[in-house]
N, C-alpha and C. Protein backbone atom coordinates (compact mmCIF):
# COMPACT_ATOMS: atom_id res chain seq x y z
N UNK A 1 -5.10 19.87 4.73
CA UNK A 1 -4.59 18.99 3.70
C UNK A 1 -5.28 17.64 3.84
N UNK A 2 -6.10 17.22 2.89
CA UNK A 2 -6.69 16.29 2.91
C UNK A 2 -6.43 14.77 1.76
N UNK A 3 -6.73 13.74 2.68
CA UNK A 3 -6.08 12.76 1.91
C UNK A 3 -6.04 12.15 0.22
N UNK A 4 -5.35 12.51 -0.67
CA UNK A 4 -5.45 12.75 -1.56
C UNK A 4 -4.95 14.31 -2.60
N UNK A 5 -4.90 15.23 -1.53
CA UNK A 5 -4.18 16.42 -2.11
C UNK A 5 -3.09 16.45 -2.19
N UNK A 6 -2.83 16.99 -3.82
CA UNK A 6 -1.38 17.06 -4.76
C UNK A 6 -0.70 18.62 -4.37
N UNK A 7 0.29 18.20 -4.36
CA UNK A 7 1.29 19.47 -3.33
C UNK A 7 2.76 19.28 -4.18
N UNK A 8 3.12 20.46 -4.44
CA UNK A 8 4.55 20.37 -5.18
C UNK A 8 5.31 21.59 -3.63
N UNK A 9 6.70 21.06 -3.70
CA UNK A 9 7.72 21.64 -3.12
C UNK A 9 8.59 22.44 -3.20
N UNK A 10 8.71 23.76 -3.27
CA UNK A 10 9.76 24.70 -3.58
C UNK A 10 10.77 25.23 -2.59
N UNK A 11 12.40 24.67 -2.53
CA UNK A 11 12.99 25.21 -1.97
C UNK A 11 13.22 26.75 -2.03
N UNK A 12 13.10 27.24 -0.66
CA UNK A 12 13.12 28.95 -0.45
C UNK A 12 14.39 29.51 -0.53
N UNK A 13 15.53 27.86 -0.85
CA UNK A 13 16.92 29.02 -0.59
C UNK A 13 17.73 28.69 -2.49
N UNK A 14 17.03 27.60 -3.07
CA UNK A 14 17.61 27.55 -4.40
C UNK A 14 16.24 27.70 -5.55
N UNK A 15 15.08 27.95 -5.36
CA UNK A 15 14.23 28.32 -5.56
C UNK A 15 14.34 27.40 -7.01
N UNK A 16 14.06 26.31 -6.57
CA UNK A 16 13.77 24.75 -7.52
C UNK A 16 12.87 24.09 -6.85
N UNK A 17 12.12 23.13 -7.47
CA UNK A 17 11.38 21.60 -6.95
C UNK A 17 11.85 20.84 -6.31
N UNK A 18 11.26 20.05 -5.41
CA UNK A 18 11.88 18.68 -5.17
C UNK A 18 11.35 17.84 -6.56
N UNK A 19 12.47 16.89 -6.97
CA UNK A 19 11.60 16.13 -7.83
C UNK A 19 12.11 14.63 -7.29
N UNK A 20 10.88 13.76 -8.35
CA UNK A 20 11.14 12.41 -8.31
C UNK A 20 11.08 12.24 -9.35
N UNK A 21 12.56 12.30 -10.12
CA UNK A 21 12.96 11.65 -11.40
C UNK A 21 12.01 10.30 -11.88
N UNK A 22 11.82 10.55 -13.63
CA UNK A 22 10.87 9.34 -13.88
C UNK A 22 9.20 9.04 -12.95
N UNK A 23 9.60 10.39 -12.28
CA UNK A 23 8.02 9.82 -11.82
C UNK A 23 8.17 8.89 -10.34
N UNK A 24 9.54 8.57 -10.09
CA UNK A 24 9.84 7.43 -9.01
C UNK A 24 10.90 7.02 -9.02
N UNK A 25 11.67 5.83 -8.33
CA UNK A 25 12.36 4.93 -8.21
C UNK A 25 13.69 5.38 -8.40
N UNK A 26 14.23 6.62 -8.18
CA UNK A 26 15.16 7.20 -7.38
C UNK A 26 15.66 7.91 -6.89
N UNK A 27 16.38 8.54 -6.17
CA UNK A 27 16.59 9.63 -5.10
C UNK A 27 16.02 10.74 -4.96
N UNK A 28 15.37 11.49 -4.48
CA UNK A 28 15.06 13.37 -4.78
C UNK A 28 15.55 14.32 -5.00
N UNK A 29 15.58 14.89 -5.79
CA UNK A 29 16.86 16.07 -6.18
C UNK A 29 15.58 17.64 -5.87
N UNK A 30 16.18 18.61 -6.27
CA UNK A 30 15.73 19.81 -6.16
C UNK A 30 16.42 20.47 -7.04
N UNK A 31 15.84 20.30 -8.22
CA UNK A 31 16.57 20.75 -9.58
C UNK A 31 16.11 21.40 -11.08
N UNK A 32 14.64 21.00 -10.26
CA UNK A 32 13.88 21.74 -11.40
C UNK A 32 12.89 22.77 -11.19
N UNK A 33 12.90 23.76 -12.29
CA UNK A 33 13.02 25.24 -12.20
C UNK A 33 11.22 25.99 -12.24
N UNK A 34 10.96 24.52 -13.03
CA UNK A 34 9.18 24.65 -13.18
C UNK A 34 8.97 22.96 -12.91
N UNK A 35 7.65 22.85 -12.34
CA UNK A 35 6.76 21.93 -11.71
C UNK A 35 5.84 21.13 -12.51
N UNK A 36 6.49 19.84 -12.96
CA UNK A 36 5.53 19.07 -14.11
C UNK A 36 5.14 17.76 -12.80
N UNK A 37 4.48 16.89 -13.27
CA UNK A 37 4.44 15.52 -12.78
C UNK A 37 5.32 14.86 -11.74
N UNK A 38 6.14 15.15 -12.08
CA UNK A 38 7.44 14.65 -11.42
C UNK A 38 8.04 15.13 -9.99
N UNK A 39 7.41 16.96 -10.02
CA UNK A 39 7.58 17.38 -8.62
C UNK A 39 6.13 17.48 -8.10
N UNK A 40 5.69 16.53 -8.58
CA UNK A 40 3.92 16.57 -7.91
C UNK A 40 3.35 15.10 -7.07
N UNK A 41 3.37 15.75 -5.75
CA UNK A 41 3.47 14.81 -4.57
C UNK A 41 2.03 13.94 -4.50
N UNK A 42 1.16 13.29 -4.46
CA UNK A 42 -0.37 12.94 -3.57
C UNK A 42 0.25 12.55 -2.25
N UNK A 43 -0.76 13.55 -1.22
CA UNK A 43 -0.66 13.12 -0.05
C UNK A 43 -1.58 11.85 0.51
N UNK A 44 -1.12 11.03 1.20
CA UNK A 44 -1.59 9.54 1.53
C UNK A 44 -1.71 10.36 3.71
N UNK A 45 -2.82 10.54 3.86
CA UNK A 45 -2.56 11.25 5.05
C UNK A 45 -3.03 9.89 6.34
N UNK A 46 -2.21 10.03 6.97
CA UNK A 46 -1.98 9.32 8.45
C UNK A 46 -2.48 9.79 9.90
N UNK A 47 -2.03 10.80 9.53
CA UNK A 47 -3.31 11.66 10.75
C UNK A 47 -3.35 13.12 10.37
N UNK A 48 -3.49 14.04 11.60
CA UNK A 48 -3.77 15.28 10.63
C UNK A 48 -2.64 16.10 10.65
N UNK A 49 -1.35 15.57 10.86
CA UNK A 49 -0.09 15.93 10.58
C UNK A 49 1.14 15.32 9.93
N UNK A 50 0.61 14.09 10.18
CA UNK A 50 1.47 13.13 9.33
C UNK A 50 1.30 12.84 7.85
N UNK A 51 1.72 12.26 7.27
CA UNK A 51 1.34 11.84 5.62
C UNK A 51 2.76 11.16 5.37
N UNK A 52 1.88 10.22 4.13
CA UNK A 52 2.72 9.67 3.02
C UNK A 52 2.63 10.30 2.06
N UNK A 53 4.15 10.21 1.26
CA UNK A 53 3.99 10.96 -0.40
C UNK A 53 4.73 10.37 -1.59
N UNK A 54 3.73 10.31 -2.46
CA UNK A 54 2.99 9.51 -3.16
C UNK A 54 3.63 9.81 -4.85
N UNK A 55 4.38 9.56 -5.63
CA UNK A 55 5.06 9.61 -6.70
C UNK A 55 3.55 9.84 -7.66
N UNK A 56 4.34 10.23 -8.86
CA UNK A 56 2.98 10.06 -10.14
C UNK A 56 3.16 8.57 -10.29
N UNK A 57 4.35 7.96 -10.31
CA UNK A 57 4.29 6.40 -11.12
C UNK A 57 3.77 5.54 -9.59
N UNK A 58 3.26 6.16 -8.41
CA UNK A 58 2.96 5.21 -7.50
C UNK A 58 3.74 4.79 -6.49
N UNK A 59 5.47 5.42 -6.18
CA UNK A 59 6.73 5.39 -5.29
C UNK A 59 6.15 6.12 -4.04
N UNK A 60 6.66 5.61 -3.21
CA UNK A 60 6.56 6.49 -1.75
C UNK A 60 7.59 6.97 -1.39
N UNK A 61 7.77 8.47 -1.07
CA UNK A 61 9.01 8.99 -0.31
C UNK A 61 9.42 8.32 0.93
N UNK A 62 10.80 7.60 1.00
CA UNK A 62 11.20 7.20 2.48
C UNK A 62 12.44 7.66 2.33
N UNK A 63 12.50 7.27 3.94
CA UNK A 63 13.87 8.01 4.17
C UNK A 63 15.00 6.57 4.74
N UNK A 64 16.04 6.46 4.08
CA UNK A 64 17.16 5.23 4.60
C UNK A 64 18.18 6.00 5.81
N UNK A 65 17.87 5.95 6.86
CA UNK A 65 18.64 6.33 8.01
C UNK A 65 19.79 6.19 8.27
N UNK A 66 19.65 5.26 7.40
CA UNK A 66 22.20 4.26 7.48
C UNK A 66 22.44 5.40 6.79
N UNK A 67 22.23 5.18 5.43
CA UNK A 67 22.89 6.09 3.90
C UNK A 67 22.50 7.67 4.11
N UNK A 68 21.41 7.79 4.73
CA UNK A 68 20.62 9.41 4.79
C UNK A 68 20.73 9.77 3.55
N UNK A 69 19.54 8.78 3.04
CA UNK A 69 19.18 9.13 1.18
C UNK A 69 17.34 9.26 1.29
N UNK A 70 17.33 10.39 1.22
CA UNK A 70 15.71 10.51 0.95
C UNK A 70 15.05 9.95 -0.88
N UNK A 71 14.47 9.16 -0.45
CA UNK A 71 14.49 8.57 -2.58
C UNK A 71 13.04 8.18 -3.01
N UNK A 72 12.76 8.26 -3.75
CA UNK A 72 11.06 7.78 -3.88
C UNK A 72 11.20 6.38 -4.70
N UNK A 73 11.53 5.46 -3.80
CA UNK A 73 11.84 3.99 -4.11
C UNK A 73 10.33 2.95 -3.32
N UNK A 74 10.08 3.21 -2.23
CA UNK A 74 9.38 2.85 -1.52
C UNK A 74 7.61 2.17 -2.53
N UNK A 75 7.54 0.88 -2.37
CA UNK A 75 6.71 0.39 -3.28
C UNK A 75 5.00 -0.02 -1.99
N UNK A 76 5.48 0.34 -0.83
CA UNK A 76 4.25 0.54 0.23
C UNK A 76 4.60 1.16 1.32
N UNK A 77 4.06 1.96 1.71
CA UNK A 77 4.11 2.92 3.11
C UNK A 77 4.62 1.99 4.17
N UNK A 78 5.42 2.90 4.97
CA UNK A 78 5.51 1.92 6.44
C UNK A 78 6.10 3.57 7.31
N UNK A 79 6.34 2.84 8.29
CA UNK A 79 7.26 4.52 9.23
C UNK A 79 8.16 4.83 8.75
N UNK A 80 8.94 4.42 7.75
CA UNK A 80 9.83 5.05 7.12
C UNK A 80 9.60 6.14 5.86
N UNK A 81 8.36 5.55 5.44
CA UNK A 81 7.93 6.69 4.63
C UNK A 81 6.80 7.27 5.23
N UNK A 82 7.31 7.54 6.29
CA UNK A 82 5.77 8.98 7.37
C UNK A 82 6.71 9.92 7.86
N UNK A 83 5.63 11.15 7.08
CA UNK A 83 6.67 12.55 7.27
C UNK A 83 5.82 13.18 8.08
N UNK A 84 6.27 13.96 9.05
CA UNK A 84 4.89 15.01 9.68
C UNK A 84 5.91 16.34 8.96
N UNK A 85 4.31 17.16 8.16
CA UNK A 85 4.40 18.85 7.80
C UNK A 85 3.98 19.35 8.73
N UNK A 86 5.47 20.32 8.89
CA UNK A 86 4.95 21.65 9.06
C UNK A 86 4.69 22.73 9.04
N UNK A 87 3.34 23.92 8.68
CA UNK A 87 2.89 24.74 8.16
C UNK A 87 2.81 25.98 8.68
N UNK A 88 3.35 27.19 7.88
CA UNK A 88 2.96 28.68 8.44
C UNK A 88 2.09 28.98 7.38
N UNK A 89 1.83 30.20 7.94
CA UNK A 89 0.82 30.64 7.54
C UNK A 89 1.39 31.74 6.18
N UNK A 90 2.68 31.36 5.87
CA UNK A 90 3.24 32.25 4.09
C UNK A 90 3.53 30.76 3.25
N UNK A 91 2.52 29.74 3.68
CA UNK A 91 2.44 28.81 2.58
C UNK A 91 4.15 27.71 2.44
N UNK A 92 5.08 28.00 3.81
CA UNK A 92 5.85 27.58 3.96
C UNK A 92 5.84 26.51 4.70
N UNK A 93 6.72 24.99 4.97
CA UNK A 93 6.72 24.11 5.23
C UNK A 93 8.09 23.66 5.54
N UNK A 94 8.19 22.55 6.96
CA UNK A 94 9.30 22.06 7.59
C UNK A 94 8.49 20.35 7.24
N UNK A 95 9.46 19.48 6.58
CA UNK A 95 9.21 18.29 6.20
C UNK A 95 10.02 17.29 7.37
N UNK A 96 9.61 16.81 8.22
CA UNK A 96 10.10 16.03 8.96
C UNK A 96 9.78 14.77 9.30
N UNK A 97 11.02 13.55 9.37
CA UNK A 97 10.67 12.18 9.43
C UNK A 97 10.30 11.80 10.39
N UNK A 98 8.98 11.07 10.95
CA UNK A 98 8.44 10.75 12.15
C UNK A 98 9.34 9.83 12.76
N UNK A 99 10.33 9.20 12.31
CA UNK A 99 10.95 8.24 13.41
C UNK A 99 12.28 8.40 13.99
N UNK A 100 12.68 9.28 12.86
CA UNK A 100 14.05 9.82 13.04
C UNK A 100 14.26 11.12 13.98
N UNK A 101 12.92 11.97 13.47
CA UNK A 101 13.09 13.51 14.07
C UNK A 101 13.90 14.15 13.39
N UNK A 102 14.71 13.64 12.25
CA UNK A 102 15.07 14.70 11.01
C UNK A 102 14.27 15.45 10.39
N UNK A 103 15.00 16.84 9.90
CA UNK A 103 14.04 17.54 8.88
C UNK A 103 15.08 17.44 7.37
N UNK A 104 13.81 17.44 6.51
CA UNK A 104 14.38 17.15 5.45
C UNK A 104 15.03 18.63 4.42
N UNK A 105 16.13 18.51 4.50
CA UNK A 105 16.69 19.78 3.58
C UNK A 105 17.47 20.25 2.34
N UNK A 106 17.75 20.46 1.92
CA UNK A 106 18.33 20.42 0.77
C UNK A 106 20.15 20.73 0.70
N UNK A 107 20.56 19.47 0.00
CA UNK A 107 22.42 19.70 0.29
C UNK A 107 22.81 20.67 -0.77
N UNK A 108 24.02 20.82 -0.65
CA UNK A 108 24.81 22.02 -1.58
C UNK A 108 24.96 20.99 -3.28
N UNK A 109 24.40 19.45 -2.88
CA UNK A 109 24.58 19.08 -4.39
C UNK A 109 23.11 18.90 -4.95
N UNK A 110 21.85 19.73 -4.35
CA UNK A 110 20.69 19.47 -5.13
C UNK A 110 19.99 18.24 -4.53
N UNK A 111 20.31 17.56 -3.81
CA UNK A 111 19.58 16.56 -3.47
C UNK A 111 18.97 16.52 -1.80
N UNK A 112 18.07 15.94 -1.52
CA UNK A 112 17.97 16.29 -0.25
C UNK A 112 18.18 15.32 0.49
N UNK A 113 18.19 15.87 1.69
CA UNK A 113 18.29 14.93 3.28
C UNK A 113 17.98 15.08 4.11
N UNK A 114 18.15 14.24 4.92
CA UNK A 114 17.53 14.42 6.42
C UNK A 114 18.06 14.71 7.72
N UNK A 115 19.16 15.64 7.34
CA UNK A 115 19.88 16.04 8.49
C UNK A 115 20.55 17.52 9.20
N UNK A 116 19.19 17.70 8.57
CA UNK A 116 19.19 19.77 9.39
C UNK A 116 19.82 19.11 10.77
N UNK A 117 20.94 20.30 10.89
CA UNK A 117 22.05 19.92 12.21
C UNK A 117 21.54 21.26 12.88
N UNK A 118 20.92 22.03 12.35
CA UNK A 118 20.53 23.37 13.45
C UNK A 118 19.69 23.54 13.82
N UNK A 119 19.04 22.27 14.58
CA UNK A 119 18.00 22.55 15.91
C UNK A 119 16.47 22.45 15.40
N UNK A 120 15.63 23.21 15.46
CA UNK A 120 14.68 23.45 14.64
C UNK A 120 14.40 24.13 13.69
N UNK A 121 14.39 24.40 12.46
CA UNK A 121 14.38 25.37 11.62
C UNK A 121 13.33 26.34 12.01
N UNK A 122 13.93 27.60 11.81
CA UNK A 122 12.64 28.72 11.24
C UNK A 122 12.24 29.14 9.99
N UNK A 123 11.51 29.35 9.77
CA UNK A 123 10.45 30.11 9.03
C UNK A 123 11.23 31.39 7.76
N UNK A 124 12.96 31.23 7.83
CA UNK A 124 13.28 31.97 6.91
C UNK A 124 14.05 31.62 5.77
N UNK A 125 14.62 32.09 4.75
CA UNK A 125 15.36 30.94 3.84
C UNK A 125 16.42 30.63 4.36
N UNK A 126 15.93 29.04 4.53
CA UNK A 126 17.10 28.14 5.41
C UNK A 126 16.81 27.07 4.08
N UNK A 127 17.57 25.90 4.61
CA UNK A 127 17.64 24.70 3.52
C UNK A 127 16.34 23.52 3.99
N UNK A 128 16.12 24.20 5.16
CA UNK A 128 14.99 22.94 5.33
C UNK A 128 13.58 23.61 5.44
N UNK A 129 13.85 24.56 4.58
CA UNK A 129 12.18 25.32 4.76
C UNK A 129 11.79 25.67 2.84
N UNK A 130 10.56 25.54 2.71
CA UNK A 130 9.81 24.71 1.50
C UNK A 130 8.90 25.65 1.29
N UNK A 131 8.47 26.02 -0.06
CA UNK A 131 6.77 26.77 0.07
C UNK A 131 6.51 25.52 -0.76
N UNK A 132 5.13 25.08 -0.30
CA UNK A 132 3.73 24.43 -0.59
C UNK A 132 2.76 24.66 -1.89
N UNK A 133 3.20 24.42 -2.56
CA UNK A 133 1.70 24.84 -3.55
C UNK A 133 0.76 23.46 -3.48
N UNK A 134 -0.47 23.94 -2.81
CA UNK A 134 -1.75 22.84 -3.39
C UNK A 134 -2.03 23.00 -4.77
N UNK A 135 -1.72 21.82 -6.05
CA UNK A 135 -2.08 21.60 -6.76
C UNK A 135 -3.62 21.24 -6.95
N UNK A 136 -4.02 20.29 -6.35
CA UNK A 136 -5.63 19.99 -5.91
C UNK A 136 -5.69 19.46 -4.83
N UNK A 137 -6.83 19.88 -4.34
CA UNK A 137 -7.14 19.21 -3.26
C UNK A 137 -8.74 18.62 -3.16
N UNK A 138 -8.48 16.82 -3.29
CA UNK A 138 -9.71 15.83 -2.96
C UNK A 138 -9.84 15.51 -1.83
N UNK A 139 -11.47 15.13 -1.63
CA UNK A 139 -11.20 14.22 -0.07
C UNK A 139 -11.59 13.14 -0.84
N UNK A 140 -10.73 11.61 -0.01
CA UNK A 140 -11.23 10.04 -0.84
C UNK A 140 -11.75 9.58 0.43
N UNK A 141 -13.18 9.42 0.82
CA UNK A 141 -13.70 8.18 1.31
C UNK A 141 -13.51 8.66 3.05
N UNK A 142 -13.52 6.84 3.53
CA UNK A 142 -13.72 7.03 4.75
C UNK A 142 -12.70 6.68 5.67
N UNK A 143 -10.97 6.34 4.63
CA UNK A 143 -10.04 6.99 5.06
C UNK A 143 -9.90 7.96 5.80
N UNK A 144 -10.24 8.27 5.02
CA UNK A 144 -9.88 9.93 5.16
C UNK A 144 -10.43 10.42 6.31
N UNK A 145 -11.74 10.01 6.66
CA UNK A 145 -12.56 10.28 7.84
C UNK A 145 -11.92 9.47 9.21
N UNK A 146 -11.86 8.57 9.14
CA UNK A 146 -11.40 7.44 10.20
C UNK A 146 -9.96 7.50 10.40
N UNK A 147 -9.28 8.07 9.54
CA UNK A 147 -7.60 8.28 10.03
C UNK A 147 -7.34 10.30 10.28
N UNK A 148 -7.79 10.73 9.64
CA UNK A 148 -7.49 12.01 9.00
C UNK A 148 -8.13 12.69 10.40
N UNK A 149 -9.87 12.23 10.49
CA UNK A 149 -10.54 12.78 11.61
C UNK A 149 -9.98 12.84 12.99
N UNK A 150 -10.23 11.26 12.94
CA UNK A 150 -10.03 10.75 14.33
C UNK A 150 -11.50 10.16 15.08
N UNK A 151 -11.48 9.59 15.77
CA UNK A 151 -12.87 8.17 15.76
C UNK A 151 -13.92 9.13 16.39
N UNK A 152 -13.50 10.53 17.43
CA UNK A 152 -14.50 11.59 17.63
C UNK A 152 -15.30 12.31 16.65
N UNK A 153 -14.28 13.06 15.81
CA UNK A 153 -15.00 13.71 15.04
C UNK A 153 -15.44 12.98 13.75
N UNK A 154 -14.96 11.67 13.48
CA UNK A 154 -15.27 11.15 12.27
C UNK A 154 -16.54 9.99 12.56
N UNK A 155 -17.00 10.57 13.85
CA UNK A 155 -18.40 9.61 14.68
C UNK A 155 -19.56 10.85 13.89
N UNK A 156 -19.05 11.78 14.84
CA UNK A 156 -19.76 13.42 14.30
C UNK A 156 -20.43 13.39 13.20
N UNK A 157 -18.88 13.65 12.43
CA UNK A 157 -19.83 13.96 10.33
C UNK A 157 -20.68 12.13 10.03
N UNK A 158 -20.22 11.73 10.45
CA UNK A 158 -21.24 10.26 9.89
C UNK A 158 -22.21 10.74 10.37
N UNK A 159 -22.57 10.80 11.65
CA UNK A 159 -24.10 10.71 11.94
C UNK A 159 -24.59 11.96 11.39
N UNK A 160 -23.79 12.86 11.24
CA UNK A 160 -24.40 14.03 10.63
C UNK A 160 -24.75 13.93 9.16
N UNK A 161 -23.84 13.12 8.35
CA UNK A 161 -24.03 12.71 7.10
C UNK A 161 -25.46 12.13 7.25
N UNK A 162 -25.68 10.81 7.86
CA UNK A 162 -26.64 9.98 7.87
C UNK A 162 -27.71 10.37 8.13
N UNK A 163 -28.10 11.50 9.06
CA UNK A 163 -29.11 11.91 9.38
C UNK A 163 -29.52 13.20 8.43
N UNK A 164 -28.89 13.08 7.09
CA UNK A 164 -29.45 13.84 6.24
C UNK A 164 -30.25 13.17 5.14
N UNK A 165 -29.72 11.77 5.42
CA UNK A 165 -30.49 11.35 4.12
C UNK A 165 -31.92 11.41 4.02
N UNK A 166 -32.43 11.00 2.49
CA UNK A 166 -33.64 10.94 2.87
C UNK A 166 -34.73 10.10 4.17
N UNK A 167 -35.86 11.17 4.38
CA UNK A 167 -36.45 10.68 5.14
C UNK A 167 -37.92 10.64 5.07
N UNK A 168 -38.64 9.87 5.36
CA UNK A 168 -40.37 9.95 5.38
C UNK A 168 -41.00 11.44 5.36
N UNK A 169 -39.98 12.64 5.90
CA UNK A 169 -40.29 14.04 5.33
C UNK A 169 -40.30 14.24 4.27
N UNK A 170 -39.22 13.69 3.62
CA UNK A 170 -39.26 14.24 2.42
C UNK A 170 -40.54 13.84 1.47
N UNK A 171 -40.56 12.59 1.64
CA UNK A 171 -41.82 11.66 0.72
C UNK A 171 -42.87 12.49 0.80
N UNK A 172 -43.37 13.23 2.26
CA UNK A 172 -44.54 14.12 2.57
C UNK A 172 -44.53 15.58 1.64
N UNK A 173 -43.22 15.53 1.98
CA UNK A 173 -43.37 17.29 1.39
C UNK A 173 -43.71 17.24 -0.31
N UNK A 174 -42.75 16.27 -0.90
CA UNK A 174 -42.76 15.49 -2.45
C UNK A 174 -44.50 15.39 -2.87
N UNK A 175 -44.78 15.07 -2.01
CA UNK A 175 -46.71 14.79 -1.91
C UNK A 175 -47.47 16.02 -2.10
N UNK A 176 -47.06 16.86 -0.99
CA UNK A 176 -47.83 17.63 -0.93
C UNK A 176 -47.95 18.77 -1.59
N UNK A 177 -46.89 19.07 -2.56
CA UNK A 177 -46.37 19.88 -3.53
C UNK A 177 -46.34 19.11 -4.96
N UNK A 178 -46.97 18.25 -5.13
CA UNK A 178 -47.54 17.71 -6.22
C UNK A 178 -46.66 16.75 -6.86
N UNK A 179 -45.37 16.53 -6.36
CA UNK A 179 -44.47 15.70 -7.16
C UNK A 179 -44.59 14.59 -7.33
N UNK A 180 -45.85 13.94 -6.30
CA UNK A 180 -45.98 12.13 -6.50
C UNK A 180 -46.91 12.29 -7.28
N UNK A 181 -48.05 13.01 -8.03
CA UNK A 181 -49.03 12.34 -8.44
C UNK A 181 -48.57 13.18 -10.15
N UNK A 182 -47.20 13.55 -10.41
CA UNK A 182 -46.63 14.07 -11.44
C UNK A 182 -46.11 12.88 -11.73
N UNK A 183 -45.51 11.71 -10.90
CA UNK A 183 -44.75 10.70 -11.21
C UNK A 183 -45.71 9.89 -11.43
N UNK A 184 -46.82 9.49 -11.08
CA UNK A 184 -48.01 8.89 -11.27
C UNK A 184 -48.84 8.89 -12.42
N UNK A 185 -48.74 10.26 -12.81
CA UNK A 185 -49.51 10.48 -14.06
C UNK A 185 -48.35 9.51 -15.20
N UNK A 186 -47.41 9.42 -15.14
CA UNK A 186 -46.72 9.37 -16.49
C UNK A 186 -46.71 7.61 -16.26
N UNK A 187 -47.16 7.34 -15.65
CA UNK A 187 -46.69 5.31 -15.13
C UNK A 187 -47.95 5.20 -16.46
């Protein structure tokens, strides 16, 4: 999951969306039956388990720890809106708040929270387990490299990037296969 990929949420036990009403600016429900805008997340990624998520109108999911109201109110990231996913391999997902150690689940009134009381969830229809759909998936920039990577491997693809660009080979080979004196003729 890379920074910038759109991901919608389907609860496995009421088989609805999470949404963010309006696009943002208040609470999350799990109430809708098909997936427009509204249950369509951008991930803002933090490392390669963590992430922020990202409203269509621009809200960040956080979580209020007093009230235990998960809401897409949040107008800039901080640790309150950093969730670490987590992923099996049937496209299912455990949403959990990095500071709290809550997982986020869905109540008997449609809305969710952050207070799975049974330990760690598994992998079956429980209230805090999700299937994933990647809507798209972009990579943006050098974000993405420098947080997403990590300063090892995001040393790696640079120099590997860099040492592809062009080089005084190429100019030779361009030469010697007739392409400079094709650009020459037409000056």
């Amino acid at each position: 999951m890379q920074d910038g990929t759109e991901v919608q949420f389907k609860s496995v036990t009421l088989h609805n969306y999470i949404s963010a009403e309006n696009g943002g600016g208040t609470k999350l429900t799990v109430d809708r039956d098909s997936p427009s805008s509204w249950e369509t997340f951008r991930l803002w990624r933090v490392s390669s388990t963590e992430f922020h998520l990202r409203t269509s109108q621009g809200n960040f999911i956080t979580y209020d720890t007093k009230n235990n109201i998960v809401s897409a109110t949040a107008s800039t990231p901080s640790l309150t809106e950093t969730f670490y996913i987590e992923r099996n391999e049937r496209k299912r997902v455990h949403i959990k708040h990095v500071t709290s150690g809550s997982y986020l689940q869905v109540s008997t009134t449609n809305d969710i929270t952050a207070d799975y009381d049974h330990g760690v969830p598994g992998w079956d229809d429980n209230a805090a387990t999700f299937e994933m759909t990647i809507v798209s998936n972009v990579i943006h920039g050098d974000y993405q490299l420098a947080n997403g990577l990590g300063h090892d491997k995001a040393k790696q693809v640079l120099t590997r990037h860099r040492n592809s660009f062009v080089t005084s080979q190429d100019f030779k080979f361009l030469n010697k296969h007739g392409f400079y004196e094709f650009h020459t003729e037409l000056d």
